[in-house]
Protein backbone atom coordinates (compact mmCIF):
# COMPACT_ATOMS: atom_id res chain seq x y z
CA UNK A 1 -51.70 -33.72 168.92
CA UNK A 2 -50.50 -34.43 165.16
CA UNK A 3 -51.81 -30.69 164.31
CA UNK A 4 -49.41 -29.54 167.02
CA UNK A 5 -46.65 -31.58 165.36
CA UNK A 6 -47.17 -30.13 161.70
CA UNK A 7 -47.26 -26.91 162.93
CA UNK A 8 -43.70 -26.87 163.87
CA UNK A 9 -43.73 -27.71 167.55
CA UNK A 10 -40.83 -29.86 168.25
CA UNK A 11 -42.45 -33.75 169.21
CA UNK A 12 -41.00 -33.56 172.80
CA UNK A 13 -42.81 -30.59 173.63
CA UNK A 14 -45.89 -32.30 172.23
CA UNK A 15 -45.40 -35.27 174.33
CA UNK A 16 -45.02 -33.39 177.55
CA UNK A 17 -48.51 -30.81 176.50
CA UNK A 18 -50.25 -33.85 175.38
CA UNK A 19 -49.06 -36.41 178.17
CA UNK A 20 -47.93 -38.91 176.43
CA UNK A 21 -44.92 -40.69 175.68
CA UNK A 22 -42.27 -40.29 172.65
CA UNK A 23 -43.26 -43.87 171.14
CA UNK A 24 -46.82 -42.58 171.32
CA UNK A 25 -45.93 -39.75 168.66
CA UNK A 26 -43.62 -41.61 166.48
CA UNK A 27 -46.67 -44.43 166.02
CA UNK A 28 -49.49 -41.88 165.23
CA UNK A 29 -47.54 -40.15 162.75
CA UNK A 30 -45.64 -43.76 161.79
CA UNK A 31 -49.50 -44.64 161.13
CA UNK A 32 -50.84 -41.34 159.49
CA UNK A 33 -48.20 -41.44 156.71
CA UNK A 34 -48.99 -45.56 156.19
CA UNK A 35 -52.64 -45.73 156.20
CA UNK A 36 -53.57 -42.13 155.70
CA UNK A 37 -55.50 -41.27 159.07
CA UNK A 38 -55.09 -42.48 162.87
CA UNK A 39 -58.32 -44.01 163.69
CA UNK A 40 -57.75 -46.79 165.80
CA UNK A 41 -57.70 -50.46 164.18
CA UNK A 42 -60.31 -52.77 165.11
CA UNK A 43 -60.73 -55.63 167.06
CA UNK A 44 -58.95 -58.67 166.49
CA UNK A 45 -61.27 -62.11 166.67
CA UNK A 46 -64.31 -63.08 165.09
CA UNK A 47 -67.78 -61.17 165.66
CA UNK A 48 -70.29 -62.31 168.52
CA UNK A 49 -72.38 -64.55 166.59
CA UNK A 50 -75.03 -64.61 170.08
CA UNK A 51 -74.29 -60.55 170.54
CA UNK A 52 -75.91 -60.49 166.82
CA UNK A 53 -78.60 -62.98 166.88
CA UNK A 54 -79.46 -60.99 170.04
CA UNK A 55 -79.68 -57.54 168.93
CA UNK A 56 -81.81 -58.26 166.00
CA UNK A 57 -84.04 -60.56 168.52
CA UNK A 58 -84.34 -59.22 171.43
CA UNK A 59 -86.22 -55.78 171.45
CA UNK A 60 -88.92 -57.53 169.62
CA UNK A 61 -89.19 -60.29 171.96
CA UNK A 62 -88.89 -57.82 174.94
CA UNK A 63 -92.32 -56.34 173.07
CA UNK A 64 -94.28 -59.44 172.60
CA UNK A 65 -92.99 -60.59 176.05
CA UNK A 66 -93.18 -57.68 178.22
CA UNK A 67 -93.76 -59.28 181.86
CA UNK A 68 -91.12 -62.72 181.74
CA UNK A 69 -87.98 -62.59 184.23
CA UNK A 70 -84.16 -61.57 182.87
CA UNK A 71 -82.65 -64.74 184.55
CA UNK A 72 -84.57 -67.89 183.50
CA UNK A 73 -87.32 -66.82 180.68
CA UNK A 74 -85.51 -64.47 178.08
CA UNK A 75 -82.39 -66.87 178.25
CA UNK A 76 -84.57 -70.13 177.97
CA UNK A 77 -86.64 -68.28 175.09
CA UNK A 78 -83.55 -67.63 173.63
CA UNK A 79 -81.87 -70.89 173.79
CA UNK A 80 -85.27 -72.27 172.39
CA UNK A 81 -85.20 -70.32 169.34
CA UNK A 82 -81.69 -70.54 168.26
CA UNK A 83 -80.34 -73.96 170.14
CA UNK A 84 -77.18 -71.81 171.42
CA UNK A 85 -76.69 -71.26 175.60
CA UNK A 86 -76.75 -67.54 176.46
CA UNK A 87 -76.05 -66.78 180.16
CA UNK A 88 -77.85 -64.10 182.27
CA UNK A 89 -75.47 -61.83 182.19
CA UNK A 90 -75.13 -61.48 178.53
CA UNK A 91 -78.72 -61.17 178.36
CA UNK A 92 -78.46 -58.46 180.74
CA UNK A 93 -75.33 -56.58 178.73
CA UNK A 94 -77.15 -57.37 175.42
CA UNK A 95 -80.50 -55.39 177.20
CA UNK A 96 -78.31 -52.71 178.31
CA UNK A 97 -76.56 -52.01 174.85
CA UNK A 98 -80.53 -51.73 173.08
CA UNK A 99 -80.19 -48.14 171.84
CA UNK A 100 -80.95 -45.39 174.52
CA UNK A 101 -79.33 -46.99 177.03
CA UNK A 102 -81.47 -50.62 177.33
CA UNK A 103 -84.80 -50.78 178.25
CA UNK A 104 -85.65 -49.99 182.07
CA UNK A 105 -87.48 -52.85 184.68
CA UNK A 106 -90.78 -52.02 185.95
CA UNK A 107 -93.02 -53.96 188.27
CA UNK A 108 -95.81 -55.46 187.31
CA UNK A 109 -98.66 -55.63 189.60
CA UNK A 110 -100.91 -57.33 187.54
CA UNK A 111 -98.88 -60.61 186.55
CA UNK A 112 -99.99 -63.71 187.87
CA UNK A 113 -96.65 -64.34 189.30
CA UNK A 114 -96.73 -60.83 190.93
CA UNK A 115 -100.48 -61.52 191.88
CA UNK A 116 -99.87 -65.27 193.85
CA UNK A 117 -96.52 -63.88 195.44
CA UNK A 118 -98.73 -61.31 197.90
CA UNK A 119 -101.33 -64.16 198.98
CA UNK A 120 -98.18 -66.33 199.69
CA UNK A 121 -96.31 -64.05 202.30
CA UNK A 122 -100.20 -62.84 203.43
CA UNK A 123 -101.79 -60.23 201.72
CA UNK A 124 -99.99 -56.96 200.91
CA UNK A 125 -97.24 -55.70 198.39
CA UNK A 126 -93.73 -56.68 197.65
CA UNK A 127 -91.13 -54.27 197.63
CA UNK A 128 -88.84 -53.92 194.22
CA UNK A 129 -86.21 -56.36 195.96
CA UNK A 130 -88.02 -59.66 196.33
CA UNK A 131 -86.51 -62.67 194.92
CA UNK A 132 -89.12 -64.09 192.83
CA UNK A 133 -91.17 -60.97 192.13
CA UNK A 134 -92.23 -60.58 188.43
CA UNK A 135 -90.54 -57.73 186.04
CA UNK A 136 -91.10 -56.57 182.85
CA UNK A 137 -88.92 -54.69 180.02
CA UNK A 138 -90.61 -51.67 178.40
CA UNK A 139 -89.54 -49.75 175.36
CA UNK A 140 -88.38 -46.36 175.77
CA UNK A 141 -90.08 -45.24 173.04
CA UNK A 142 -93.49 -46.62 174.39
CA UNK A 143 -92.97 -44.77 177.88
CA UNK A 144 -94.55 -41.74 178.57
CA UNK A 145 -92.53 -38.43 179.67
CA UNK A 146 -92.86 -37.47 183.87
């Protein structure tokens, strides 16, 4: 948009091609004579101390602890270790943002959880969906290609 703008197109013109508004324009270029470049400023607030402590904790816990449950274990492991509450849900988001995309759940069928669950509901196997029915977190890098 600001190379459209320095070449000599008139800004309104590069409002209506670029869909944006008037203001818009004025404040890039307001900001690319004042600080140099337009890349967007950062985040106001203090960093996630737990979003941290998390990334540099979890994948190798997820390693050493491949078959505990997302909900109770890795937060209770977590709040063990460091003495600060961590819900489920930013254990999950923390999981997800682990580089290549998080690490994907797979069932394991030879937990003991996942072993006494079958005998309890009569012999068989338990679908993916069972409350109670044991998961595990493996690396990407330690999965095989299909």
């Amino acid at each position: 948009m600001l190379a459209a703008v320095d070449a000599g197109i008139p800004r309104e013109q590069v409002a209506k091609t670029f869909s944006v508004s008037m203001p818009t324009v004025k404040r890039w270029l307001k900001r690319r004579r004042e600080t140099g470049d337009v890349e967007p400023k950062s985040i106001p607030g203090r960093p996630s101390r737990k979003g941290a402590m998390l990334q540099s904790w979890l994948p190798k816990h997820l390693e050493a602890n491949h078959d505990l449950t997302l909900g109770e274990q890795h937060r209770e492991a977590f709040e063990e270790q460091f003495g600060e509450a961590v819900s489920t849900s930013t254990i999950g988001r923390a999981i997800a943002g682990l580089p290549d995309g998080g690490w994907p759940i797979k069932k394991v069928e030879d937990s003991q959880s996942a072993m006494r669950k079958p005998e309890a509901c009569g012999g068989g196997s338990l679908p993916a969906s069972t409350p109670g029915a044991s998961y595990s977190w493996t690396s990407p890098a330690a999965s095989t290609p299909p």
